[in-house]
C-alpha atoms as a PDB file:
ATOM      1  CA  UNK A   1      -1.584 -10.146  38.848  1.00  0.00           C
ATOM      2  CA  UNK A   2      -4.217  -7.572  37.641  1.00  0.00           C
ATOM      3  CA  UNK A   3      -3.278  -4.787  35.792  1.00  0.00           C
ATOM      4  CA  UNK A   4      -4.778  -1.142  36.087  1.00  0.00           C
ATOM      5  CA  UNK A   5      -4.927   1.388  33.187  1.00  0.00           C
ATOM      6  CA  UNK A   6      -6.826   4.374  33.813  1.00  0.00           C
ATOM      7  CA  UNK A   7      -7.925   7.357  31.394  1.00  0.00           C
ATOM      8  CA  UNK A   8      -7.700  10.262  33.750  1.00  0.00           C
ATOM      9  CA  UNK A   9      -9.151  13.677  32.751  1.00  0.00           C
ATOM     10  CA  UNK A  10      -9.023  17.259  34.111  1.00  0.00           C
ATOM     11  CA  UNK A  11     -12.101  18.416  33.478  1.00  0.00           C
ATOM     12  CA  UNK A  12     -14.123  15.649  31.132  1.00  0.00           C
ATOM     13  CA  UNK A  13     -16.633  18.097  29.525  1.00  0.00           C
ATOM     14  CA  UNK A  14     -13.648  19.411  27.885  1.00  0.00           C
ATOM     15  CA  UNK A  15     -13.435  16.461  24.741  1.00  0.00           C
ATOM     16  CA  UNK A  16     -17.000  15.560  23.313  1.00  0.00           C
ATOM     17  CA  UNK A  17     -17.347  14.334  19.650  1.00  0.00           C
ATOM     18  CA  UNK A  18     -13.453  14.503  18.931  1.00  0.00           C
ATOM     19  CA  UNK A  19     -11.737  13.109  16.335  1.00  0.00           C
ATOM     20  CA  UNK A  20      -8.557  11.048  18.260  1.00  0.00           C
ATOM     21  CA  UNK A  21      -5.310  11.440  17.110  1.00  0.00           C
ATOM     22  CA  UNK A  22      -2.980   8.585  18.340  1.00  0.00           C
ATOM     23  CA  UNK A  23       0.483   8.511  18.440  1.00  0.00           C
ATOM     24  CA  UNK A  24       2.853   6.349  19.871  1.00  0.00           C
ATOM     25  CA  UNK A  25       7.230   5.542  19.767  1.00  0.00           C
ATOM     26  CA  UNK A  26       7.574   2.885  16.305  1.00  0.00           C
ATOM     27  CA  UNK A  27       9.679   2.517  13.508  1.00  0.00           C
ATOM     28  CA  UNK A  28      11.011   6.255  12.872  1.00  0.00           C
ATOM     29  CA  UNK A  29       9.275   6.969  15.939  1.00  0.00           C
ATOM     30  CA  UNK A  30       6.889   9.384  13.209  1.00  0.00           C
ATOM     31  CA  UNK A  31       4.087   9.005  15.153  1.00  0.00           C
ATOM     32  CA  UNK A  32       5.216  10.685  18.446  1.00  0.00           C
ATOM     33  CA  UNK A  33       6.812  12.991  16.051  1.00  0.00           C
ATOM     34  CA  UNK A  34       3.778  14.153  13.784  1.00  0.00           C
ATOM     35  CA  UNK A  35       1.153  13.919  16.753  1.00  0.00           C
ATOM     36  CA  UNK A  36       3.536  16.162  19.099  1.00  0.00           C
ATOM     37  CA  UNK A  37       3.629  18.663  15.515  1.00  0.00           C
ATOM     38  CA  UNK A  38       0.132  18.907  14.881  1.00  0.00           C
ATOM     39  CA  UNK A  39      -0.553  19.342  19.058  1.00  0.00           C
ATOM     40  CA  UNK A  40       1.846  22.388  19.181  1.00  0.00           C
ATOM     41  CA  UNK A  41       0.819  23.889  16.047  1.00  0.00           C
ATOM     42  CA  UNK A  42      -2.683  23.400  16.684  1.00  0.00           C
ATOM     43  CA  UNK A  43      -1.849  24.927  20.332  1.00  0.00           C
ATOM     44  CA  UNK A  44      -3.630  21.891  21.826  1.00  0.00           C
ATOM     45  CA  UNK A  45      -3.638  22.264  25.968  1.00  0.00           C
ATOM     46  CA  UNK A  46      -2.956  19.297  27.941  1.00  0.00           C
ATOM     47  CA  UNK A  47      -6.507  17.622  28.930  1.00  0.00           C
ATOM     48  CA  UNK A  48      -5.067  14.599  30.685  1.00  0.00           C
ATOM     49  CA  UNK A  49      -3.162  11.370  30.743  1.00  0.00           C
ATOM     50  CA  UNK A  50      -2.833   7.290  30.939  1.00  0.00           C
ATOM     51  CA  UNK A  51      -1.401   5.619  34.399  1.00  0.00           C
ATOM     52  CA  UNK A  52      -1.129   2.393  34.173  1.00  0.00           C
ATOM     53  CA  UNK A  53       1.627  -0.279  36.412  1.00  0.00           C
ATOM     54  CA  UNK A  54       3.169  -1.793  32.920  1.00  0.00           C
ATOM     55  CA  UNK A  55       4.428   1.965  32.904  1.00  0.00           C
ATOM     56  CA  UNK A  56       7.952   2.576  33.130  1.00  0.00           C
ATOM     57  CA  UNK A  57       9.198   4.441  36.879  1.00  0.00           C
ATOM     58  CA  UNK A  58      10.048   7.648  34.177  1.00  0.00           C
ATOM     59  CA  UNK A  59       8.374  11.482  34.236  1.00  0.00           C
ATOM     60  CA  UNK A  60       9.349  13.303  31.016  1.00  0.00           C
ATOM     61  CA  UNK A  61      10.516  17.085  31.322  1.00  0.00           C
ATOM     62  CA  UNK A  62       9.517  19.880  29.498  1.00  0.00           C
ATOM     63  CA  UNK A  63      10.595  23.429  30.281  1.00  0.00           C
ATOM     64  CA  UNK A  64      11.696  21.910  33.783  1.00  0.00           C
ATOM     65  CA  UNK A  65       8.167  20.902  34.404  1.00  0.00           C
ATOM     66  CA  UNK A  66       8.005  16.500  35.240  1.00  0.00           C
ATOM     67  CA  UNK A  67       5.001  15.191  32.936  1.00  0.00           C
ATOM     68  CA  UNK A  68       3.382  12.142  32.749  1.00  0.00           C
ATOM     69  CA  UNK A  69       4.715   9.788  29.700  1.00  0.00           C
ATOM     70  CA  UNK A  70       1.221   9.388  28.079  1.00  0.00           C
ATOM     71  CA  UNK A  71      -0.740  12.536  27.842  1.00  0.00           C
ATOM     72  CA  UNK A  72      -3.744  13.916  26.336  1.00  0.00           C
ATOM     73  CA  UNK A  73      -4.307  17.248  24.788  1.00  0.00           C
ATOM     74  CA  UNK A  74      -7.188  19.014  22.868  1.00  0.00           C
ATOM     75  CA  UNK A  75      -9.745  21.442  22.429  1.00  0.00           C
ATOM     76  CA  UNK A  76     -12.931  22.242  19.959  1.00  0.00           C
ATOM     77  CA  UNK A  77     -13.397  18.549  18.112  1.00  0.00           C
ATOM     78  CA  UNK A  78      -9.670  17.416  18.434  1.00  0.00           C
ATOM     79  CA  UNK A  79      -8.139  15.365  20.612  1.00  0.00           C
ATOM     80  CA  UNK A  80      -4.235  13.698  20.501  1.00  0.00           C
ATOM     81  CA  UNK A  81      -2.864  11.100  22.687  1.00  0.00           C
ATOM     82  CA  UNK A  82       0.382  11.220  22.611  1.00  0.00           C
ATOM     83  CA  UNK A  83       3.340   8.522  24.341  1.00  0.00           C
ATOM     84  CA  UNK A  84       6.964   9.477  24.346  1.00  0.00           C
ATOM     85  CA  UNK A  85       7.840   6.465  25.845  1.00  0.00           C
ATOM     86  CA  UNK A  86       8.169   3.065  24.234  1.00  0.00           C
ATOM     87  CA  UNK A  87       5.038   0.501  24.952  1.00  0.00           C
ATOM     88  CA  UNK A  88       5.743  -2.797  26.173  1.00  0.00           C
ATOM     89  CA  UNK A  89       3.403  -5.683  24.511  1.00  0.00           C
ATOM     90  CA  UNK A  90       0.988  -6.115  27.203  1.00  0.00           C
ATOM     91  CA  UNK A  91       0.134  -2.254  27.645  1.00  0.00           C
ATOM     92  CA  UNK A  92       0.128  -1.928  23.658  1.00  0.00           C
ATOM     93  CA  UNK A  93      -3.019  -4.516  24.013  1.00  0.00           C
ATOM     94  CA  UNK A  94      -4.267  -2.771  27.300  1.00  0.00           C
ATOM     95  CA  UNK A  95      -3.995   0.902  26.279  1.00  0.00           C
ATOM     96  CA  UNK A  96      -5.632   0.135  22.766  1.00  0.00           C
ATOM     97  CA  UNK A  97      -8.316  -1.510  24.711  1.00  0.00           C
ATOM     98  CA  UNK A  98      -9.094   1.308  27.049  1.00  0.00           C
ATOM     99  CA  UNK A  99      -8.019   4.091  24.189  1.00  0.00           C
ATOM    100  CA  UNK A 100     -11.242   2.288  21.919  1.00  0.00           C
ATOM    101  CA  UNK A 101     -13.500   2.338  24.758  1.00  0.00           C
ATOM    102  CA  UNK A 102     -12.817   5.809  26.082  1.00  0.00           C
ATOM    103  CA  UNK A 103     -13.161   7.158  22.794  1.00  0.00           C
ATOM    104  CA  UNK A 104     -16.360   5.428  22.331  1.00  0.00           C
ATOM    105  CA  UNK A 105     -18.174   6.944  25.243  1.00  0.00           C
ATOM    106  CA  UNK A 106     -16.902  10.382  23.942  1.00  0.00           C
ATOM    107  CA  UNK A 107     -19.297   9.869  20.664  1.00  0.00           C
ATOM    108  CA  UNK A 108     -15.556   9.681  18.813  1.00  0.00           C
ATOM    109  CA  UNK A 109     -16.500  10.577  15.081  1.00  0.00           C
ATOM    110  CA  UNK A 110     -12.907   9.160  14.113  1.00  0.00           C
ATOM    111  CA  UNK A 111      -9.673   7.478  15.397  1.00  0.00           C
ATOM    112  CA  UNK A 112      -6.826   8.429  13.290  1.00  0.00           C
ATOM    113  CA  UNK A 113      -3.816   6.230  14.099  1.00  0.00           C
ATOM    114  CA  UNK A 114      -0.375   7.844  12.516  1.00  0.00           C
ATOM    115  CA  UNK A 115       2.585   5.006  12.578  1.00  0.00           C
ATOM    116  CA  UNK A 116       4.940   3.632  10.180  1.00  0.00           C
ATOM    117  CA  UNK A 117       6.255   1.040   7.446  1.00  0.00           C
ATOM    118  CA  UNK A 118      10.166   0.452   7.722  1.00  0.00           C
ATOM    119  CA  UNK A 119      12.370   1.919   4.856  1.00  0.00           C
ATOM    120  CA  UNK A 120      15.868   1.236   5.043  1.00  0.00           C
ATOM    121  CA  UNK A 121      17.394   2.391   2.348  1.00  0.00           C
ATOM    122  CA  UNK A 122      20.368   4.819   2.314  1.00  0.00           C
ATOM    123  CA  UNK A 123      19.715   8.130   3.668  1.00  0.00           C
ATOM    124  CA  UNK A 124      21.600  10.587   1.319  1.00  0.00           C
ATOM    125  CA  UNK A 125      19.036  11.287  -0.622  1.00  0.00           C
ATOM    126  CA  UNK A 126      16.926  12.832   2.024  1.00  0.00           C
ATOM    127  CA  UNK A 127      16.319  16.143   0.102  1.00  0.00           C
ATOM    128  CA  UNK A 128      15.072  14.192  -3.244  1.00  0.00           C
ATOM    129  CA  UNK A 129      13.194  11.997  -0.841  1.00  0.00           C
ATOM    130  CA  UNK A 130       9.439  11.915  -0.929  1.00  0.00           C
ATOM    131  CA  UNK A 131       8.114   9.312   1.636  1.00  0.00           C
ATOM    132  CA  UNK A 132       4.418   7.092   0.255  1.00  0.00           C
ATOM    133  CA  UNK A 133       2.296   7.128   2.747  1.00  0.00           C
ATOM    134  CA  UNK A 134      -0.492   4.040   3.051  1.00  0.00           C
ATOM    135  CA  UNK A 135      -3.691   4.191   4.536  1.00  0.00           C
ATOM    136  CA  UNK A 136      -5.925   1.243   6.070  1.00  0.00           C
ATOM    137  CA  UNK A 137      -9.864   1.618   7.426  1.00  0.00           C
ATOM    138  CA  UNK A 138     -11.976   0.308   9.539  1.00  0.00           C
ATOM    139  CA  UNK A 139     -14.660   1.149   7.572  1.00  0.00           C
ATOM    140  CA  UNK A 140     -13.428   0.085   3.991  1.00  0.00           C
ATOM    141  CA  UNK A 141     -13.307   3.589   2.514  1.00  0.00           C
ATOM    142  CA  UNK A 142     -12.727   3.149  -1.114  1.00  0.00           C
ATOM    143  CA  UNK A 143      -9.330   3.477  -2.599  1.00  0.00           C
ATOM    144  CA  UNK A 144     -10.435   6.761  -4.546  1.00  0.00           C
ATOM    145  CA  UNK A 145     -11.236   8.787  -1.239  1.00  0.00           C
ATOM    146  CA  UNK A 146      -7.836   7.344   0.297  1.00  0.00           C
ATOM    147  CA  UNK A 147      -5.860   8.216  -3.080  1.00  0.00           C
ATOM    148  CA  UNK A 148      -7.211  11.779  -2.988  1.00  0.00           C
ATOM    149  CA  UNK A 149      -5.657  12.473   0.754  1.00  0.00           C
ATOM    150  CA  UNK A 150      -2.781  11.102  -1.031  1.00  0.00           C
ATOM    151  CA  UNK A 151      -2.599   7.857   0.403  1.00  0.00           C
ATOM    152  CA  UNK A 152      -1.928   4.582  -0.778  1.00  0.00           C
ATOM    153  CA  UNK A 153      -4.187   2.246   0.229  1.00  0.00           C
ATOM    154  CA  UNK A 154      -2.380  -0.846   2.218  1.00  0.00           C
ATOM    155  CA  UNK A 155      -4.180  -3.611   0.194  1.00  0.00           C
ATOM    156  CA  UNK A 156      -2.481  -6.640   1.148  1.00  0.00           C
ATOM    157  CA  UNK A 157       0.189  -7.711   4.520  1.00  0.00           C
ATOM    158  CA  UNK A 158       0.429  -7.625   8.115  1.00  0.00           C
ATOM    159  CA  UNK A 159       0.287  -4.466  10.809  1.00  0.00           C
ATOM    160  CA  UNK A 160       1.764  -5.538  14.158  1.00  0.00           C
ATOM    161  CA  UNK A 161       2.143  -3.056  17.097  1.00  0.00           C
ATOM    162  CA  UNK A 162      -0.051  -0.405  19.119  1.00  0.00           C
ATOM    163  CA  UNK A 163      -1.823   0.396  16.131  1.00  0.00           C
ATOM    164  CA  UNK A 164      -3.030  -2.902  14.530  1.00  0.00           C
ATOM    165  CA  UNK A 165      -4.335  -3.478  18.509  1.00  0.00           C
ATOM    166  CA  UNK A 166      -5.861  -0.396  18.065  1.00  0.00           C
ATOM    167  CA  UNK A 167      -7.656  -1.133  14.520  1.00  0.00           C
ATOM    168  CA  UNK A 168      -8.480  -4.687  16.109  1.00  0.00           C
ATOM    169  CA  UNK A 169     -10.513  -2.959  18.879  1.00  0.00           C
ATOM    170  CA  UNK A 170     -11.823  -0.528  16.723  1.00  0.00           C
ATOM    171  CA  UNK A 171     -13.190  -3.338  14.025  1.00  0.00           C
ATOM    172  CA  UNK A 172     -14.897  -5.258  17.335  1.00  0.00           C
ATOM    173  CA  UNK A 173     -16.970  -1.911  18.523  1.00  0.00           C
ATOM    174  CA  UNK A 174     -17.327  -0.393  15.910  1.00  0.00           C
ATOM    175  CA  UNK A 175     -15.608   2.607  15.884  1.00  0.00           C
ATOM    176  CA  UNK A 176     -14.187   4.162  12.775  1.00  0.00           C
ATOM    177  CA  UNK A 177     -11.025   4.056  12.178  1.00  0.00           C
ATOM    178  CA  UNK A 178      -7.988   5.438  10.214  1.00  0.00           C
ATOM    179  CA  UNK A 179      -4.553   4.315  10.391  1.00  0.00           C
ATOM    180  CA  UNK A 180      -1.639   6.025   8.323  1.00  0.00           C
ATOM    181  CA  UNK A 181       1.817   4.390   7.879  1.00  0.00           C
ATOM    182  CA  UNK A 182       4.680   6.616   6.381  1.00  0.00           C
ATOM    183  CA  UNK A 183       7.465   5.134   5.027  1.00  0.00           C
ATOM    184  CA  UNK A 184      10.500   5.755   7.842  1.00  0.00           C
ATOM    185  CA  UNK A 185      13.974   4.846   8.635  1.00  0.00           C
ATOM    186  CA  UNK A 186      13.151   2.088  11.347  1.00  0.00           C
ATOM    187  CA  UNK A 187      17.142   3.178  12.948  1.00  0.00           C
ATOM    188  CA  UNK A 188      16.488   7.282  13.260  1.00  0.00           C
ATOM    189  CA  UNK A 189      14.240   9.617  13.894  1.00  0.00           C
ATOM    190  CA  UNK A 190      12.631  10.202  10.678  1.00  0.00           C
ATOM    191  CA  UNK A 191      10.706  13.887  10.317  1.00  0.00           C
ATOM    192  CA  UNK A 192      10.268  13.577   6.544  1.00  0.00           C
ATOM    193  CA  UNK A 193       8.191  11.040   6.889  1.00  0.00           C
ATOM    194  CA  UNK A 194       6.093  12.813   9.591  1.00  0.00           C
ATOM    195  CA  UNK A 195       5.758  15.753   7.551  1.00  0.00           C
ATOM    196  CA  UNK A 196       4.282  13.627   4.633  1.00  0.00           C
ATOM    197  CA  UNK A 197       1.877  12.276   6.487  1.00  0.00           C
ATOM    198  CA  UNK A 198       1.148  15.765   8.170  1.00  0.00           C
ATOM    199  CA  UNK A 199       0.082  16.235   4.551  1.00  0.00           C
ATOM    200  CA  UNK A 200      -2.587  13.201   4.521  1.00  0.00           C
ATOM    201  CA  UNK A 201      -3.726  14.449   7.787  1.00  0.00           C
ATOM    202  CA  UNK A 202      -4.791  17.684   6.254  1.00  0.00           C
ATOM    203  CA  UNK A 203      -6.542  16.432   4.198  1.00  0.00           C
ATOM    204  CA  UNK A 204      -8.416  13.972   6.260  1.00  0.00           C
ATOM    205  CA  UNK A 205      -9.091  16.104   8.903  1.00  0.00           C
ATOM    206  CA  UNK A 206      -9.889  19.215   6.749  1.00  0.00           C
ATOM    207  CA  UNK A 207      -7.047  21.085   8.478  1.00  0.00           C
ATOM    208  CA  UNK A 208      -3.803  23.339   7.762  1.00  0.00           C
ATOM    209  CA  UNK A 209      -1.517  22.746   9.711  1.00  0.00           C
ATOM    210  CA  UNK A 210       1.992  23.601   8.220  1.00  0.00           C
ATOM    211  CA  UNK A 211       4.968  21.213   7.875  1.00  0.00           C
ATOM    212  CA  UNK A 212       7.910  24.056   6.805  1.00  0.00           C
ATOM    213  CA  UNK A 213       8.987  24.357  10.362  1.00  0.00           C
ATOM    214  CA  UNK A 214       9.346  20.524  11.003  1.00  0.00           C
ATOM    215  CA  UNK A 215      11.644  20.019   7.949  1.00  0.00           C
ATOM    216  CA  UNK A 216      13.805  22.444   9.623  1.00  0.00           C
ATOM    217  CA  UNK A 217      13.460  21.114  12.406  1.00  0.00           C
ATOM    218  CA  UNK A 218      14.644  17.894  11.233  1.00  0.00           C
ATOM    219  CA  UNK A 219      18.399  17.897  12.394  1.00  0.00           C
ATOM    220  CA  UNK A 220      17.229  18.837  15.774  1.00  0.00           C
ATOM    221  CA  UNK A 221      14.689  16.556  16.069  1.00  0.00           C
ATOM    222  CA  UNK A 222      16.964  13.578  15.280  1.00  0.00           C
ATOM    223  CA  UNK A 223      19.015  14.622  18.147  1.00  0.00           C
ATOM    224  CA  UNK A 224      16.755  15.202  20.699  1.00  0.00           C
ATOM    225  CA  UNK A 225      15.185  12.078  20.020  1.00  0.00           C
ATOM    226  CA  UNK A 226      18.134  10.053  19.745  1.00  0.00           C
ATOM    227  CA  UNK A 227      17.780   8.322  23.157  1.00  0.00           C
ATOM    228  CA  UNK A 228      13.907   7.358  22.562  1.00  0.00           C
ATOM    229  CA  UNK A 229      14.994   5.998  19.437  1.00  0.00           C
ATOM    230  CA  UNK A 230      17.369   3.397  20.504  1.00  0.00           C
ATOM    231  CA  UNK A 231      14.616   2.853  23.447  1.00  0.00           C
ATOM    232  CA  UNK A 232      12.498   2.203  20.966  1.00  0.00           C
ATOM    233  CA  UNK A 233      14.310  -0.178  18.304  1.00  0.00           C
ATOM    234  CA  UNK A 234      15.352  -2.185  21.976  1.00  0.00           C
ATOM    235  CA  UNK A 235      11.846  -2.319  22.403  1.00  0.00           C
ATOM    236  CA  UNK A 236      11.101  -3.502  19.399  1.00  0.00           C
ATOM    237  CA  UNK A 237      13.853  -6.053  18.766  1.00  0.00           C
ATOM    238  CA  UNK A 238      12.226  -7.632  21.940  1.00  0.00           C
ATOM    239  CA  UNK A 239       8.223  -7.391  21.047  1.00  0.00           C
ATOM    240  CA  UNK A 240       8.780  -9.141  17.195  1.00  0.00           C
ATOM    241  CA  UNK A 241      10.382 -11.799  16.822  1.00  0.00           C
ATOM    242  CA  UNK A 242       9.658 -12.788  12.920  1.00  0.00           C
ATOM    243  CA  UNK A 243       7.158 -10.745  10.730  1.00  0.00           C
ATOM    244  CA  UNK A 244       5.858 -10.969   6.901  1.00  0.00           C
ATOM    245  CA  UNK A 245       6.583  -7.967   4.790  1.00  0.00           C
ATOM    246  CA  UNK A 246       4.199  -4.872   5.512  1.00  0.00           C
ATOM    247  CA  UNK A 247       3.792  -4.671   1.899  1.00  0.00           C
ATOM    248  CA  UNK A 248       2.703  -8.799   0.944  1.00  0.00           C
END
């Protein structure tokens, strides 16, 4: 059966020339996490969403208002898409499709993906903890530009998910694309790792946006994403079934 996924905007004029933001639920879930940051400090409004049938039947609340999973927010040259629900397989491929060619005939000047590289080593030493964050473009940027956002760049392994489906689609039209991975507990919520690569962003994009409140944030943030975590990791366990090492 024939799936539909449809971009659906309030007013269209409203995004021209953005740079994208993209963030969906992975390991650490830090890109739901860092995208939802930057789109409240940024005071982003809410531009649209993405319906599709491989959707879970879910609304998410905020301030006892139903929204729709995948949303869209922006204004001036920035846009963020944002999921806060897990994506299964097929709508990874279908959403990165549509994302790539949406943002195409918006004259896109850049799709920044923000995801994640599992770390899994003990968590006491949060506080000492400085997450590396690794950088991959469509456009070979040279390792000097990525170094001086204060990225690594991801020279040599695999990148499964949303966001390698994204880069894929990006690569075949030739849209320009950035994807940062943070280094993230794959089994909690992980907002050090947003916050460092909040930091890339800033750089990339040219922007400010400040991370102090989302380190103190970070014990409530592990709670209140608790639930979309273990959503998540199910999600997860079921979409990989053996992997090589992000790192080669």
């Amino acid at each position: 059966m024939e799936t539909k996924l449809e971009i659906k905007e309030y007013d269209p004029s409203k995004i021209s020339k953005p740079t994208l933001v993209v963030g969906v639920p992975e390991a650490g879930l830090v890109g739901i996490i860092a995208s939802s940051y930057l789109r409240d400090q940024m005071k982003l409004p809410e531009l649209g969403y993405i319906e599709s049938d491989l959707l879970p039947a879910v609304v998410v609340v905020h301030e006892s208002k139903p929204k729709h999973p995948i949303r869209i927010f922006g204004k001036d040259n920035l846009a963020v898409i944002t999921s806060e629900v897990p994506l299964h397989p097929r709508l990874s491929l279908e959403l990165a499709k549509e994302v790539v060619s949406w943002a195409k005939s918006k004259n896109t000047k850049l799709i920044l993906g923000i995801t994640s590289v599992p770390f899994d080593e003990e968590i006491e030493g949060e506080a000492e903890r400085k997450p590396k964050v690794l950088a991959i473009s469509s456009d070979e940027r040279p390792a000097e530009v990525l170094k001086q956002m204060g990225a690594n760049p991801f020279e040599e392994g695999v990148m499964m998910g949303t966001h390698a489906a994204i880069l894929r689609n990006c690569i075949t039209m030739h849209q320009p694309n950035l994807t940062l991975l943070a280094e993230a507990y794959s089994k909690f919520p992980d907002p050090g790792a947003a916050a460092a690569v909040i930091q890339v962003v800033n750089k990339a994009l040219s922007t400010s946006v400040d991370i102090q409140n989302l380190i103190k944030q970070s014990e409530e943030i592990r709670l209140r994403m608790r639930e979309l975590m273990a959503t998540t990791q199910e999600n997860m366990r079921r979409n990989v079934a053996t992997s090589p090492s992000l790192y080669g």
